[in-house]
Protein backbone atom coordinates (compact mmCIF):
# COMPACT_ATOMS: atom_id res chain seq x y z
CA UNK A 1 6.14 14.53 -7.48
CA UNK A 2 9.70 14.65 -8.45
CA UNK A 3 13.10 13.56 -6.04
CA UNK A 4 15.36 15.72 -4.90
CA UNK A 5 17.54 15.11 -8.13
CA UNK A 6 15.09 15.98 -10.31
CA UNK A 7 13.42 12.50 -11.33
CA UNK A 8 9.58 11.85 -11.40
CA UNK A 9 8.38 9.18 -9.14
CA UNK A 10 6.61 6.65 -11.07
CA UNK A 11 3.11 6.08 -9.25
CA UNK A 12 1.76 3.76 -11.74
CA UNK A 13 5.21 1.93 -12.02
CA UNK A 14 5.24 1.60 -8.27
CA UNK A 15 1.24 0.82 -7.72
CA UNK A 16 2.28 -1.76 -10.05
CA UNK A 17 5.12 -3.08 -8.17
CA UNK A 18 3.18 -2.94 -4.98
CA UNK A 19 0.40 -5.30 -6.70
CA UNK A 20 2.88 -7.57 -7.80
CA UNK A 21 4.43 -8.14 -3.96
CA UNK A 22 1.10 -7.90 -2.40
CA UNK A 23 -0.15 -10.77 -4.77
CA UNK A 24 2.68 -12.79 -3.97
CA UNK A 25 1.35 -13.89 -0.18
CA UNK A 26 3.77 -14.24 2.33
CA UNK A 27 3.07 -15.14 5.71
CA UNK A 28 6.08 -15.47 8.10
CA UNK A 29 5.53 -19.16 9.50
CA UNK A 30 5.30 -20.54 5.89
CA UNK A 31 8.98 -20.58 4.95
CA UNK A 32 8.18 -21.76 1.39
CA UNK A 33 5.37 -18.78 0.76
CA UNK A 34 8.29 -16.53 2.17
CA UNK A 35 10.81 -17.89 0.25
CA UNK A 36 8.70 -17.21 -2.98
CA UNK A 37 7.74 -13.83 -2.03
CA UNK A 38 11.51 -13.28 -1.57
CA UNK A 39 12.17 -13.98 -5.16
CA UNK A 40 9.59 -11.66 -6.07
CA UNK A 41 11.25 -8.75 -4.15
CA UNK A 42 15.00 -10.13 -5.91
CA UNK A 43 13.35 -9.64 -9.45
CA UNK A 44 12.25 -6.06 -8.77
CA UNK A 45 15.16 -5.31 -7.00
CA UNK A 46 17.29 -6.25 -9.46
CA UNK A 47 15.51 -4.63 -11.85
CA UNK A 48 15.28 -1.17 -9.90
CA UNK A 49 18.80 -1.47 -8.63
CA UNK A 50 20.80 -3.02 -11.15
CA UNK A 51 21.88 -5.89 -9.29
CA UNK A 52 20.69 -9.38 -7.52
CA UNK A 53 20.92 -9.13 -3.74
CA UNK A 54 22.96 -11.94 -1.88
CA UNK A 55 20.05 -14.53 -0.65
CA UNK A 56 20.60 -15.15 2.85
CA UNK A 57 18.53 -17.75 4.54
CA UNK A 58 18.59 -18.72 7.96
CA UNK A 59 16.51 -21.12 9.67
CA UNK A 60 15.17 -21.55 6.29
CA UNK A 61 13.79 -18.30 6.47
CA UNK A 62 15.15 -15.98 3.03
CA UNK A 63 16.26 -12.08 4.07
CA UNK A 64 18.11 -10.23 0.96
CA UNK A 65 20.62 -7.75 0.96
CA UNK A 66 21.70 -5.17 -1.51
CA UNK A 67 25.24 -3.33 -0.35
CA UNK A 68 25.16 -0.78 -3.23
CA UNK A 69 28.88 0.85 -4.55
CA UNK A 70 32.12 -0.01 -3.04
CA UNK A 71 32.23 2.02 0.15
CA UNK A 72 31.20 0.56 3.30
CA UNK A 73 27.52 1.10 4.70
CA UNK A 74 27.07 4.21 5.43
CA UNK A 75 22.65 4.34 5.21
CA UNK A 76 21.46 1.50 5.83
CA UNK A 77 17.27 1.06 4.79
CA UNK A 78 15.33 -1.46 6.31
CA UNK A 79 12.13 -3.57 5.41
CA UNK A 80 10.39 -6.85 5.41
CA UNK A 81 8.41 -8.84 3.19
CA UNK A 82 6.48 -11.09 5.48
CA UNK A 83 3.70 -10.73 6.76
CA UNK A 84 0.54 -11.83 9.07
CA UNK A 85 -1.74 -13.12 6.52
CA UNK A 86 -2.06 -16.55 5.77
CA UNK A 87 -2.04 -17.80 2.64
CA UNK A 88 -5.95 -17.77 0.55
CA UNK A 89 -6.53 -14.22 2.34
CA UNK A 90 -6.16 -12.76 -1.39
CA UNK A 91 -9.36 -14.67 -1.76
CA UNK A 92 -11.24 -12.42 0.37
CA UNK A 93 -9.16 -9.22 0.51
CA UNK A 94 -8.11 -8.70 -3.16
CA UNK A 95 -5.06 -6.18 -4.03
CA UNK A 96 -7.33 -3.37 -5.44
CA UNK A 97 -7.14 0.76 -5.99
CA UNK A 98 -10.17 2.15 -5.67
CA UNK A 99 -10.59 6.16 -5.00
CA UNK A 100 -6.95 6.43 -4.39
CA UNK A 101 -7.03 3.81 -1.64
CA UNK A 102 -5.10 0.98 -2.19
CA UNK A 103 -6.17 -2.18 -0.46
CA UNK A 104 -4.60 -5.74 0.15
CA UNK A 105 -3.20 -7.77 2.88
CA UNK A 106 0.05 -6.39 3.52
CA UNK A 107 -0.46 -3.48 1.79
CA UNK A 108 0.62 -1.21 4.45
CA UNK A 109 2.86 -3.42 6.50
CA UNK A 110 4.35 -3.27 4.45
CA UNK A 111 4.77 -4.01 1.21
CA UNK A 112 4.15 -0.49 -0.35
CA UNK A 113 7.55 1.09 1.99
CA UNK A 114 9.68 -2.00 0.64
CA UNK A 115 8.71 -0.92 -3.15
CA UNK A 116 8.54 3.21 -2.11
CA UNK A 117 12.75 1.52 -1.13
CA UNK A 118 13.46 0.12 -4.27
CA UNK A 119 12.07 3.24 -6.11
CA UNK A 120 13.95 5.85 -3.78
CA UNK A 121 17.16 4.00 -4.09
CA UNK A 122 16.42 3.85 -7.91
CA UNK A 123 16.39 7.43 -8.33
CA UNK A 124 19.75 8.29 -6.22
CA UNK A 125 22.29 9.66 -8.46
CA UNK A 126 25.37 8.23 -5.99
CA UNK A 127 24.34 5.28 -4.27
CA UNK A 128 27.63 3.95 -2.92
CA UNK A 129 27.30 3.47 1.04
CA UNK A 130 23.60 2.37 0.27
CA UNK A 131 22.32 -0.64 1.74
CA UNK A 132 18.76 -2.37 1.28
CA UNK A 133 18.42 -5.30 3.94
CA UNK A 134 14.91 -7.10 3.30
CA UNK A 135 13.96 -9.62 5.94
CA UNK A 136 11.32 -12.42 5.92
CA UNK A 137 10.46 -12.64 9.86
CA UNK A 138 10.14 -9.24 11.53
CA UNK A 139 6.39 -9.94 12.08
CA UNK A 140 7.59 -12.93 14.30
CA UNK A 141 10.28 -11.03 16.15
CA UNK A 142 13.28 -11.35 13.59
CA UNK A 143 14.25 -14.65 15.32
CA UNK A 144 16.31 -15.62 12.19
CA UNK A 145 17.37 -11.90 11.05
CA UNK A 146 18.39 -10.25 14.40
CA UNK A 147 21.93 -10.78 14.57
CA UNK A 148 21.86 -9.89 10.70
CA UNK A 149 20.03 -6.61 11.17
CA UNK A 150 22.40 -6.22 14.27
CA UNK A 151 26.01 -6.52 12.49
CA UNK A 152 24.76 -4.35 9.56
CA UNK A 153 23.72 -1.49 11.38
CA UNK A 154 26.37 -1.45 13.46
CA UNK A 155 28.71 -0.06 10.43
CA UNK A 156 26.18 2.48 9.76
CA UNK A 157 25.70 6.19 10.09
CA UNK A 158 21.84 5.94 10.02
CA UNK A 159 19.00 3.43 10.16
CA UNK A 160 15.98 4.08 8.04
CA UNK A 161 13.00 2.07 8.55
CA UNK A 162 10.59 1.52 5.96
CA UNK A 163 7.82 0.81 8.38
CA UNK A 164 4.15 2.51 7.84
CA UNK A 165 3.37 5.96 9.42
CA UNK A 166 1.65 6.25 12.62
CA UNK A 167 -1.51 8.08 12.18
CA UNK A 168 -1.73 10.93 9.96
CA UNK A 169 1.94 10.00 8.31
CA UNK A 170 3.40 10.86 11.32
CA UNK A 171 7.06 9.29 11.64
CA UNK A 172 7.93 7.19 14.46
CA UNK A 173 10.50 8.61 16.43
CA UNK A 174 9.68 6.38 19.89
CA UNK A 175 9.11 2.91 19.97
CA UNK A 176 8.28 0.65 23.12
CA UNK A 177 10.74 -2.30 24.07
CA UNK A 178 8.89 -5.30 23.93
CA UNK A 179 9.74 -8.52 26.37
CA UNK A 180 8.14 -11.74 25.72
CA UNK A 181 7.44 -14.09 28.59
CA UNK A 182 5.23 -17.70 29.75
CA UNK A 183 4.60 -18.12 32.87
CA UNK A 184 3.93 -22.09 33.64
CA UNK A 185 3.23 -23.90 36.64
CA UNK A 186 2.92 -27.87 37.60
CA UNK A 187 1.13 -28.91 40.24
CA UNK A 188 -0.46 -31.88 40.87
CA UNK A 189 -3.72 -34.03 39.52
CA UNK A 190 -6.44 -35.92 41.33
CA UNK A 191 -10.18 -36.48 40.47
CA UNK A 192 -12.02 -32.94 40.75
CA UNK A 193 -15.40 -35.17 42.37
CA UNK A 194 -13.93 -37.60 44.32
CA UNK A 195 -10.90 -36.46 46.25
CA UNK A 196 -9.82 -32.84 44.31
CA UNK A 197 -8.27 -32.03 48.16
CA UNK A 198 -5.24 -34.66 47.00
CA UNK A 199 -4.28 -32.39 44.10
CA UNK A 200 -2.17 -28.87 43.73
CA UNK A 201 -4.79 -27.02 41.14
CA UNK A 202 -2.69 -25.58 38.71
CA UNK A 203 -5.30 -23.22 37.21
CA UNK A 204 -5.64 -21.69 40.81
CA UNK A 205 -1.63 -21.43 40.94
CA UNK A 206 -1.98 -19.22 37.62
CA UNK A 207 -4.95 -16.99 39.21
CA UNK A 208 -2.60 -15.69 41.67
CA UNK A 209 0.24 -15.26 39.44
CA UNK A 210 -1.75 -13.75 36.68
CA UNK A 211 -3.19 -11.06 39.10
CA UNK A 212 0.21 -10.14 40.45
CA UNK A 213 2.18 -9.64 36.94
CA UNK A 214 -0.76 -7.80 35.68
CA UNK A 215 -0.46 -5.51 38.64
CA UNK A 216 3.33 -4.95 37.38
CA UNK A 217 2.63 -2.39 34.88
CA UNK A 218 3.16 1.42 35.35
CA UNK A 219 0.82 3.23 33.39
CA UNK A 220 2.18 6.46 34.91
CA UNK A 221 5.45 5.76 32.45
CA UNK A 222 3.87 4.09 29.89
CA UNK A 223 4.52 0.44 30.92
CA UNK A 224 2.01 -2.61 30.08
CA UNK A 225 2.07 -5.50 31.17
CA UNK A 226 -0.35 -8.09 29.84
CA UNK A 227 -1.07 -11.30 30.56
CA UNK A 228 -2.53 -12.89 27.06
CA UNK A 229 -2.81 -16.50 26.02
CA UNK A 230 -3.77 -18.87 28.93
CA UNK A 231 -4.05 -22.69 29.18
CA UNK A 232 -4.09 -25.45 32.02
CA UNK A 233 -6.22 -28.96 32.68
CA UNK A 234 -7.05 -31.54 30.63
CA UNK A 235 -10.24 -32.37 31.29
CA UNK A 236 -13.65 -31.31 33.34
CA UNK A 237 -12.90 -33.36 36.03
CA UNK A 238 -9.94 -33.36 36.60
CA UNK A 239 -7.72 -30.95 39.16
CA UNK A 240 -5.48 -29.50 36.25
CA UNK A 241 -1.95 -30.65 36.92
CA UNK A 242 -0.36 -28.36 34.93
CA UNK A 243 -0.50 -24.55 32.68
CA UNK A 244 1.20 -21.66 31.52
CA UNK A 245 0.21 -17.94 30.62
CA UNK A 246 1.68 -15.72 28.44
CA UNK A 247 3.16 -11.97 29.34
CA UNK A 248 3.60 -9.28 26.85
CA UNK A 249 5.43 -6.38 28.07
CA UNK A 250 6.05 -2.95 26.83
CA UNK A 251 8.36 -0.35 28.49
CA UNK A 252 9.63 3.42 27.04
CA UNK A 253 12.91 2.62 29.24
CA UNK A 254 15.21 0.12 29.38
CA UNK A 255 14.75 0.52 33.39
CA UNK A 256 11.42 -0.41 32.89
CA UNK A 257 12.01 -3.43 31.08
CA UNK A 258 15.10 -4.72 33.67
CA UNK A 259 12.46 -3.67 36.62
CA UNK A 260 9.81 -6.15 34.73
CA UNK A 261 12.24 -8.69 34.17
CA UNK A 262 13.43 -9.11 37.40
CA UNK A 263 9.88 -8.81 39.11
CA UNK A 264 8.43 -11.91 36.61
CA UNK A 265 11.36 -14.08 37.45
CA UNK A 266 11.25 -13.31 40.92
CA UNK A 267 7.82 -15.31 40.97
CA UNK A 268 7.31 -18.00 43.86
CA UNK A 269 4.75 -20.81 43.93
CA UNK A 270 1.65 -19.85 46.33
CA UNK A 271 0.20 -23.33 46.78
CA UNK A 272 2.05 -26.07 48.85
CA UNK A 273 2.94 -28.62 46.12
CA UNK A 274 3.34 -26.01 43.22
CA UNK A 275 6.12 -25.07 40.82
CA UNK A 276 6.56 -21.98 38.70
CA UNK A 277 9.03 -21.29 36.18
CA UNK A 278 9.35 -18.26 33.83
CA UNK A 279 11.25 -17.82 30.56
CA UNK A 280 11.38 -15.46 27.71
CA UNK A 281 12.94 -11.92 28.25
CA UNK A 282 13.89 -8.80 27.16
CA UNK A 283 12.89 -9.17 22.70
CA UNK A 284 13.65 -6.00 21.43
CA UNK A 285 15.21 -2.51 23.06
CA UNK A 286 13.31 0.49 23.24
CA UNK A 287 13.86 2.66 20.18
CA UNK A 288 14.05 6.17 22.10
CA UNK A 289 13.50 10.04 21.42
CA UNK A 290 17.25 10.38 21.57
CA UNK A 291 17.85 7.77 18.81
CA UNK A 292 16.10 9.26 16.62
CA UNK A 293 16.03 13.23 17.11
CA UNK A 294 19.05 14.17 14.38
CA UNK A 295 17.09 12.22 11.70
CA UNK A 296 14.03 13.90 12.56
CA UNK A 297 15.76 17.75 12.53
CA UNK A 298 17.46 16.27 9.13
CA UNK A 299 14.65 15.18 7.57
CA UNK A 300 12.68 18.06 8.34
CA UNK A 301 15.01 20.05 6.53
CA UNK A 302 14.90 17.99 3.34
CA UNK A 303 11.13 18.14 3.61
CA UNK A 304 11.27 21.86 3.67
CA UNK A 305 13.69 21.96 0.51
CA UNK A 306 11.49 19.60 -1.45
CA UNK A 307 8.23 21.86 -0.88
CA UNK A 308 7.18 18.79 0.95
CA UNK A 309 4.75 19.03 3.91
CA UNK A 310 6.78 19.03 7.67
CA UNK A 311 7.21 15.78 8.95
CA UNK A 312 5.02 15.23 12.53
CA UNK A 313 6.45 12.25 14.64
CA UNK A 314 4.87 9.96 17.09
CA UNK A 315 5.57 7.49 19.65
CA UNK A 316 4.29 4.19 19.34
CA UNK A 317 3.52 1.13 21.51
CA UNK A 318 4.48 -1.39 18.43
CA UNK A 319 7.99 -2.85 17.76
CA UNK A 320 9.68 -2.81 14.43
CA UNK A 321 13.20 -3.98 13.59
CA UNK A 322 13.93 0.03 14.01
CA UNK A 323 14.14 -1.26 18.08
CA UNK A 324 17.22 -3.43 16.77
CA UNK A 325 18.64 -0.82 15.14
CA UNK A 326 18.36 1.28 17.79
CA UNK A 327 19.38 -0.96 20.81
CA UNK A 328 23.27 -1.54 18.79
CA UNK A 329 23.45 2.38 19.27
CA UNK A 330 22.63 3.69 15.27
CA UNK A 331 20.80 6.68 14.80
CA UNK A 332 16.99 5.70 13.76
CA UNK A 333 14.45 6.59 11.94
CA UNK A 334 11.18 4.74 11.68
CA UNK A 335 7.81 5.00 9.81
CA UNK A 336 9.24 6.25 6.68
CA UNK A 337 7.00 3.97 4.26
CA UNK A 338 3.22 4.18 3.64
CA UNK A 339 0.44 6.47 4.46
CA UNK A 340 -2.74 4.12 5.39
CA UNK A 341 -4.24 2.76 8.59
CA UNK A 342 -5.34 -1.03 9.66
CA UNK A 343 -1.80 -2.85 9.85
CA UNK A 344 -3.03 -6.55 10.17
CA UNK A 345 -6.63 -6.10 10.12
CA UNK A 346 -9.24 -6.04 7.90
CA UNK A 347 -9.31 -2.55 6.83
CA UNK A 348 -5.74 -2.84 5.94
CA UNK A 349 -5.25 0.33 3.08
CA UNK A 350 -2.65 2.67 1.73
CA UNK A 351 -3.68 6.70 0.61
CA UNK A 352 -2.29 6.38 -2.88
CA UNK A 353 -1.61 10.03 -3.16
CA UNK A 354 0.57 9.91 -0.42
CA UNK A 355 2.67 7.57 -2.10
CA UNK A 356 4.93 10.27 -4.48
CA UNK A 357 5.90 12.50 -1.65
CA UNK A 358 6.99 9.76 0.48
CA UNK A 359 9.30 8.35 -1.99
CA UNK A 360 10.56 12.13 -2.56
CA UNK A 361 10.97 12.63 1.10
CA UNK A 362 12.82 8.92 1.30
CA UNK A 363 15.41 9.90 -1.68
CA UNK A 364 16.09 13.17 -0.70
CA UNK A 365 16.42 12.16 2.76
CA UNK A 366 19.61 9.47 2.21
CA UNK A 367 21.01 11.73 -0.59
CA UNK A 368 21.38 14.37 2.35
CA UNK A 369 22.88 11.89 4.37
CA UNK A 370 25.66 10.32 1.91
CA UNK A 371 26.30 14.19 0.79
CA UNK A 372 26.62 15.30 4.98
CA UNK A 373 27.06 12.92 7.61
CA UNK A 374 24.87 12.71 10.46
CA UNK A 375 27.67 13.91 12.78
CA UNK A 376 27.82 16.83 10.91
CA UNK A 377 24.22 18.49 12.17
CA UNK A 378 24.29 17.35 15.82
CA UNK A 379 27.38 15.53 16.47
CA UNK A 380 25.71 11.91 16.99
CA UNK A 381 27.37 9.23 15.06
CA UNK A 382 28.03 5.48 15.59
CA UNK A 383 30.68 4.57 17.20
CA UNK A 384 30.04 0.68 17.69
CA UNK A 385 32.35 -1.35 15.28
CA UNK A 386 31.28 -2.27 12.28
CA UNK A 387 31.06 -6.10 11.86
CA UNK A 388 28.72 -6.16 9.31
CA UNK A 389 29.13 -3.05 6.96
CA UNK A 390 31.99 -3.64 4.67
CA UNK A 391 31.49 -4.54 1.01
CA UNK A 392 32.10 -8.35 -0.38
């Protein structure tokens, strides 16, 4: 499968590549497995691209950054190199090809879209406007790399997202906001045999709290809201003094998510004696239809010239750093990387000869954009000020 300018996309070259990251284990907690993994990406970068990215580490976490010619960014592509895997899982889930299924932890989330990046890039005859930002915490919630993905797209024309494909290779042209909350209580403790009337059960305090947030989801506008990790007590017998659940919220809508928030810290103890508090918040924006819909015309269009397949799109419970993106007001496109299934899970695989067209689609797809602006299909643009896009 050749680029739009012409070039042949190097499968074997980029299998390769993808081996090389995928062996290099990364998960996002272990600062010192990310920073290594980060090197990895710099050396294959630099390679590809011609240049060493500027190492930016924050929290002691490493993100890199490649601002490509002398313009300010105009496309800006986005990936991540950490993952969910701990380190050892190599042991059990080897980096292997096998019937044009490539397997490995991280594989598809997503290792192969970061190299499919490099390669696209690669291949672009004019690359000035072009930036590559690689982070090494999205699969925590960017806690270090927000405000980095933030000022940098906030210069650009377009976000692309180097994210897997939702099923089928669809892109993803909706994404959820996600909102991240614990709910804890105190109450108070007294022997659960001898005199449990004394205390303020704390695990009873989260019963009724737990039944009333789950109860605040709309399922009618695609709203969850789950309550997840739960502990309280200390021991047997004992009337537990103290707890805290976790909430994990999902919303299509801003609306929903400010409706949410304000229900879960509107919470009031039930039990004489009890306290509740709430933190946590809004994480990430919704990434909506609107966002999104001029890249998805656009890259249909480059699809069609290419004698590519038509893109499908998808919405998409998940977040992705595409919901940053998104929420500072630049156009977005998401799912752009691999074609696979099992992000995080066992079965964790990319379809190898979906690779070439992919990279094809990617290339073409930001040569179109540095060649004709956004603004100049549908008349969306960015208009937030750019804080982050101009060159060094």
């Amino acid at each position: 499968m050749r680029t739009g300018h012409g070039r042949q996309v190097d499968l074997d070259g980029l299998l390769d590549d993808v081996r090389t990251l995928v062996g290099c284990e990364s998960p996002s907690h272990d600062r010192a497995a990310v920073a290594r993994s980060a090197a990895e990406v710099a050396r294959l970068g630099e390679r590809h691209l011609g240049s060493e990215p500027e190492r930016i580490v924050v929290d002691g976490r490493t993100h890199l950054r490649w601002r490509l010619g002398a313009g300010p960014t105009r496309v800006l592509l986005l990936a991540h190199h950490d993952t969910v895997w701990p380190v050892g899982s190599l042991a059990t889930h080897p980096c292997t090809v096998e019937d044009g299924v490539l397997r490995g932890p991280g594989c598809f989330d997503m290792k192969t879209g970061l190299v499919m990046a490099l390669h696209a890039v690669a291949a672009l005859d004019d690359l000035d406007g072009v930036t590559l930002l690689v982070t090494g915490d999205e699969e925590i919630g960017s806690p270090s790399s927000r405000a980095l993905i933030e000022d940098e797209a906030r210069g650009a024309e377009a976000a692309l997202v180097l994210e897997a494909s939702a099923d089928g290779g669809a892109l993803k042209t909706e994404r959820k906001g996600v909102s991240l909350y614990e709910v804890g209580v105190t109450g108070r403790a007294a022997h659960a045999g001898l005199e449990p009337e004394r205390g303020v059960n704390a695990t009873l305090e989260l019963a009724h709290h737990a039944l009333v947030v789950a109860g605040l989801g709309r399922p009618d506008l695609g709203t969850t809201v789950t309550p997840t990790a739960l502990h309280s007590g200390t021991t047997t017998n004992t009337v537990p003094a103290a707890g805290s659940f976790a909430v994990d919220v999902r919303a299509r809508t801003r609306e929903e998510q400010t409706r949410v928030d304000r229900a879960l810290t509107s919470l009031r103890p039930v039990l004489d004696g009890a306290a509740v508090t709430v933190t946590g918040g809004p994480n990430r924006p919704p990434l909506d239809a609107v966002s999104s819909a001029g890249l998805f015309e656009r890259v249909t269009e480059v699809a069609a010239r290419l004698g590519l397949p038509t893109p499908t799109s998808a919405a998409v419970g998940g977040a992705s750093d595409g919901n940053v993106t998104a929420g500072v007001g630049t156009p977005t496109l998401d799912g752009l990387g691999a074609v696979g299934g099992g992000a995080h899970a066992d079965h964790e695989h990319v379809l190898v000869d979906e690779v070439p067209g992919r990279t094809a689609l990617l290339a073409g797809l930001v040569a179109d954009l540095l060649a004709r602006p956004l603004a100049g299909l549908d008349g969306a643009t960015n208009h937030a000020p750019a804080s982050g896009g101009a060159r060094p």
